[in-house]
Protein backbone atom coordinates (compact mmCIF):
# COMPACT_ATOMS: atom_id res chain seq x y z
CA UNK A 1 47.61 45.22 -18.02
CA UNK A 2 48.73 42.80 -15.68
CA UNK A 3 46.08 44.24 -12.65
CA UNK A 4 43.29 44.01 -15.82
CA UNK A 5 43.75 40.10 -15.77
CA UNK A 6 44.32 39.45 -12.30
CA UNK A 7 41.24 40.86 -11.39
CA UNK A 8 39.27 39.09 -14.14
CA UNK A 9 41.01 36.10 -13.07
CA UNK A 10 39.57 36.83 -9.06
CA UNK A 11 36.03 37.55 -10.86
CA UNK A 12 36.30 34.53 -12.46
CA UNK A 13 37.25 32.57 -9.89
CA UNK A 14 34.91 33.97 -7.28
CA UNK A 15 32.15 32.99 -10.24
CA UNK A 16 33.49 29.63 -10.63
CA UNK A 17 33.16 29.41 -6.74
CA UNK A 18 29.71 30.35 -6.52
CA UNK A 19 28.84 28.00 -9.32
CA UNK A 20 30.15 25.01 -7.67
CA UNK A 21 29.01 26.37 -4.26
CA UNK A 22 25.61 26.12 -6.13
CA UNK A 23 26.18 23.04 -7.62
CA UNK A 24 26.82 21.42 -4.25
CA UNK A 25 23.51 22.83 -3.46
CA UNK A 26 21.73 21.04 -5.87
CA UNK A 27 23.59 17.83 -5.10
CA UNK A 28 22.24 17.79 -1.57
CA UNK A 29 19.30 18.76 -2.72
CA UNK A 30 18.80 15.25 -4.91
CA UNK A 31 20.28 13.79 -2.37
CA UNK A 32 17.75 14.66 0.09
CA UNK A 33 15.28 13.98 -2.20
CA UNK A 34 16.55 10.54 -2.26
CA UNK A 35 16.71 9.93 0.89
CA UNK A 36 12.81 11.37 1.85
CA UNK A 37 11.94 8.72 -1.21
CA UNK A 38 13.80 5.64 0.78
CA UNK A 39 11.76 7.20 4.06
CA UNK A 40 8.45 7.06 1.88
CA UNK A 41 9.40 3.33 0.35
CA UNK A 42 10.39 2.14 4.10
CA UNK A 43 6.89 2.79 5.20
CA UNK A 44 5.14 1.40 2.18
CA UNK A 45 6.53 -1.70 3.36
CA UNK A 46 5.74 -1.46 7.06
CA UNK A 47 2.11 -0.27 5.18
CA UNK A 48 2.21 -3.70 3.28
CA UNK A 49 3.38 -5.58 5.92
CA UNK A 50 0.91 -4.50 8.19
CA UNK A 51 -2.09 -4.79 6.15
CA UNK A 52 -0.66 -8.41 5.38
CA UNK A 53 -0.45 -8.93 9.15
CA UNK A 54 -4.06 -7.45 9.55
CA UNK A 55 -5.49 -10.12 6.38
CA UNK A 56 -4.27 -12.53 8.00
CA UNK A 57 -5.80 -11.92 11.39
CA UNK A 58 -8.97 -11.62 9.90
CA UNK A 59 -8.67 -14.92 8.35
CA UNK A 60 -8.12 -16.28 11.13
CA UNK A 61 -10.71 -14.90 12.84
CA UNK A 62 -13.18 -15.40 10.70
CA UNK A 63 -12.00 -19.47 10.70
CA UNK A 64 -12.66 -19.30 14.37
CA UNK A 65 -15.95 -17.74 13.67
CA UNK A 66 -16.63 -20.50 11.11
CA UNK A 67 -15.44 -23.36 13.90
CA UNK A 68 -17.64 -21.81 16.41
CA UNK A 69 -20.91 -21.87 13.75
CA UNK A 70 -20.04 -25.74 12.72
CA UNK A 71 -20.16 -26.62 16.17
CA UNK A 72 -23.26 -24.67 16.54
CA UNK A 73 -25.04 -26.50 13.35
CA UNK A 74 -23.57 -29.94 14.47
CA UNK A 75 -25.13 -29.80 18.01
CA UNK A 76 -28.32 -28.39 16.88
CA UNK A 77 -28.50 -31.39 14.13
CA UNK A 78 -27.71 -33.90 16.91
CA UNK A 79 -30.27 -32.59 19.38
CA UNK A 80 -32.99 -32.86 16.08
CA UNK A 81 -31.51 -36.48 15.41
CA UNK A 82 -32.93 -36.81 18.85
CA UNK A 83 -35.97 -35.34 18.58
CA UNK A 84 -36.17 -37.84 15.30
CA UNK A 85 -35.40 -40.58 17.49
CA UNK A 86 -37.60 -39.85 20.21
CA UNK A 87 -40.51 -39.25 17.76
CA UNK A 88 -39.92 -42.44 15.65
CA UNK A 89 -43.48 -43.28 16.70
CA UNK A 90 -44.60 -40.55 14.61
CA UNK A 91 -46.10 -40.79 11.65
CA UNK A 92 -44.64 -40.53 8.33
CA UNK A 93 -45.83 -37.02 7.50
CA UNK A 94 -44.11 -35.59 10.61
CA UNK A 95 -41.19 -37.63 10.53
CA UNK A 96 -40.46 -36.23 6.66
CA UNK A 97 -41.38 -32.78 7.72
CA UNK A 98 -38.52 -33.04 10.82
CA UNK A 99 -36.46 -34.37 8.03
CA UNK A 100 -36.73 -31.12 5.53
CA UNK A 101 -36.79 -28.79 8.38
CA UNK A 102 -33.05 -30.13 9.31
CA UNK A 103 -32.30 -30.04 5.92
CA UNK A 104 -33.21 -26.35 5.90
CA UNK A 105 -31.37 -25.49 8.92
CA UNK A 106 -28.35 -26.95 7.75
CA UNK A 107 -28.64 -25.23 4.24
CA UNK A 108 -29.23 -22.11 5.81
CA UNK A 109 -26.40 -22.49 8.32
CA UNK A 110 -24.02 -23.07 5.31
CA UNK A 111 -25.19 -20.27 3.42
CA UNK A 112 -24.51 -17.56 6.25
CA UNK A 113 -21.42 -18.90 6.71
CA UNK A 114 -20.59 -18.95 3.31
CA UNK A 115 -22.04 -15.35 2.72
CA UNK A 116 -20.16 -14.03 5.90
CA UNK A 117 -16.68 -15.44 4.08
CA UNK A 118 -17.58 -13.85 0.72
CA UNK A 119 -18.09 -10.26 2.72
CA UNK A 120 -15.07 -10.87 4.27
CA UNK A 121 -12.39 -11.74 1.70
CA UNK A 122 -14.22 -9.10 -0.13
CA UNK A 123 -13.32 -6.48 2.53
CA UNK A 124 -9.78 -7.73 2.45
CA UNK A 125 -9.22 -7.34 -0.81
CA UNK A 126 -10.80 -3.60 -1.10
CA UNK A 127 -8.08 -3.37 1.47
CA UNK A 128 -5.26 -4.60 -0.24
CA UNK A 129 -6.01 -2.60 -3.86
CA UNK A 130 -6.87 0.71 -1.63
CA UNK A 131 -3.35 -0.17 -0.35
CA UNK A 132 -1.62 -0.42 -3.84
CA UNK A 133 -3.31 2.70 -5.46
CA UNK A 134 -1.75 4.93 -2.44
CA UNK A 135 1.44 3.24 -3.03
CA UNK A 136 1.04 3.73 -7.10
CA UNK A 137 0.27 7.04 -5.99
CA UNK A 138 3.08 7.98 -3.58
CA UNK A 139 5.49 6.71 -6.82
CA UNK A 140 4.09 8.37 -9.12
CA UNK A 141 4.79 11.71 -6.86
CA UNK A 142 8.07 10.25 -5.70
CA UNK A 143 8.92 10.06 -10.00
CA UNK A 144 7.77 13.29 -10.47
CA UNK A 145 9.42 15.26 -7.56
CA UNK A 146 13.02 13.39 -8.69
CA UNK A 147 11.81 14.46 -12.15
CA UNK A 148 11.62 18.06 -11.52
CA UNK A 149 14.59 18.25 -9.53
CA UNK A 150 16.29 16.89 -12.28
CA UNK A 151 15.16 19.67 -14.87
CA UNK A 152 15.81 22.71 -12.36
CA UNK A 153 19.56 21.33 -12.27
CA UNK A 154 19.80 20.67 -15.52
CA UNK A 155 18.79 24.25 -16.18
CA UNK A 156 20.07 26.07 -13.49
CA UNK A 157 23.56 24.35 -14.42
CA UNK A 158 22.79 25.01 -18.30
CA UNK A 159 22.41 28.91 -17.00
CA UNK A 160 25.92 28.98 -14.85
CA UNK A 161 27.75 27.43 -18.15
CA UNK A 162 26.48 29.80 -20.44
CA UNK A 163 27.01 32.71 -17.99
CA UNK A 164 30.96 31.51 -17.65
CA UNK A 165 31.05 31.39 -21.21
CA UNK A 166 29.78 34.60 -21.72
CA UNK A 167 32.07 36.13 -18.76
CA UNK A 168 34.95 33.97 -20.69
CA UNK A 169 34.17 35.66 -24.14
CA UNK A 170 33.92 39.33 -22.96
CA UNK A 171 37.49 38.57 -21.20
């Protein structure tokens, strides 16, 4: 009699073994999990950090660009100034028609440099949402992946407690 529940009592504790054996499992299993999500969250941030760092040198390259095309447009409406001075002897007619054509130039000059800006905050900011849809989408998998690890413990555990309970009953 005595032999009977010893060796149920070995069973049983070998089972109880196995299920926290497994259970210990699973733990390092979540915690890996949580640690590859940290890794994935680290490098969103280098990601964002980057991509701020790379804005930003586009701004400021495209200021230089714009310094470089005001320059441009002020010496090219100083040397028409002088061809206005130098033609002051001309007549009215010509002197108006220098007049809209520096006008023009100038309009023109401010338009591609407005245009070129436009394009090129645009650009950034396709950037910047492409950037935040892959990180959306990297925690939406992250959520998911914790999600299902969750449910195959909670299972898996649900399983080893009803198995001890049944190996509990029939003893």
């Amino acid at each position: 009699f005595q032999s009977i529940d010893v060796e149920k009592l070995l069973e049983k504790t070998v089972q109880l073994e196995d299920a926290y054996h497994k259970h210990e499992d699973k733990i390092q299993g979540i915690e890996s999990v949580r640690r590859q999500v940290n890794v994935i969250e680290e490098n969103k941030q280098q990601s964002d950090s980057r991509l701020k760092d790379e804005i930003e040198e586009t701004k400021r390259g495209n200021q230089n660009s714009m310094e470089v095309i005001r320059k441009e447009i002020c010496e090219k409406v100083e040397k028409l100034q002088i061809k206005l001075e130098t033609c002051a002897g001309l007549n009215n007619k010509q002197i108006k028609s220098l007049q809209t054509e520096v006008t023009q130039a100038l309009q023109t000059s401010e338009k591609n440099v407005r245009q070129s800006l436009q394009t090129s905050e645009e650009t950034s900011e396709e950037k910047v949402r492409a950037a935040e849809a892959h990180v959306e989408n990297l925690r939406e998998l992250n959520r998911n992946l914790i999600s299902q690890v969750k449910e195959k413990s909670a299972a898996e555990l649900k399983n080893t407690e009803e198995k001890l309970r049944v190996n509990y009953q029939e003893s």
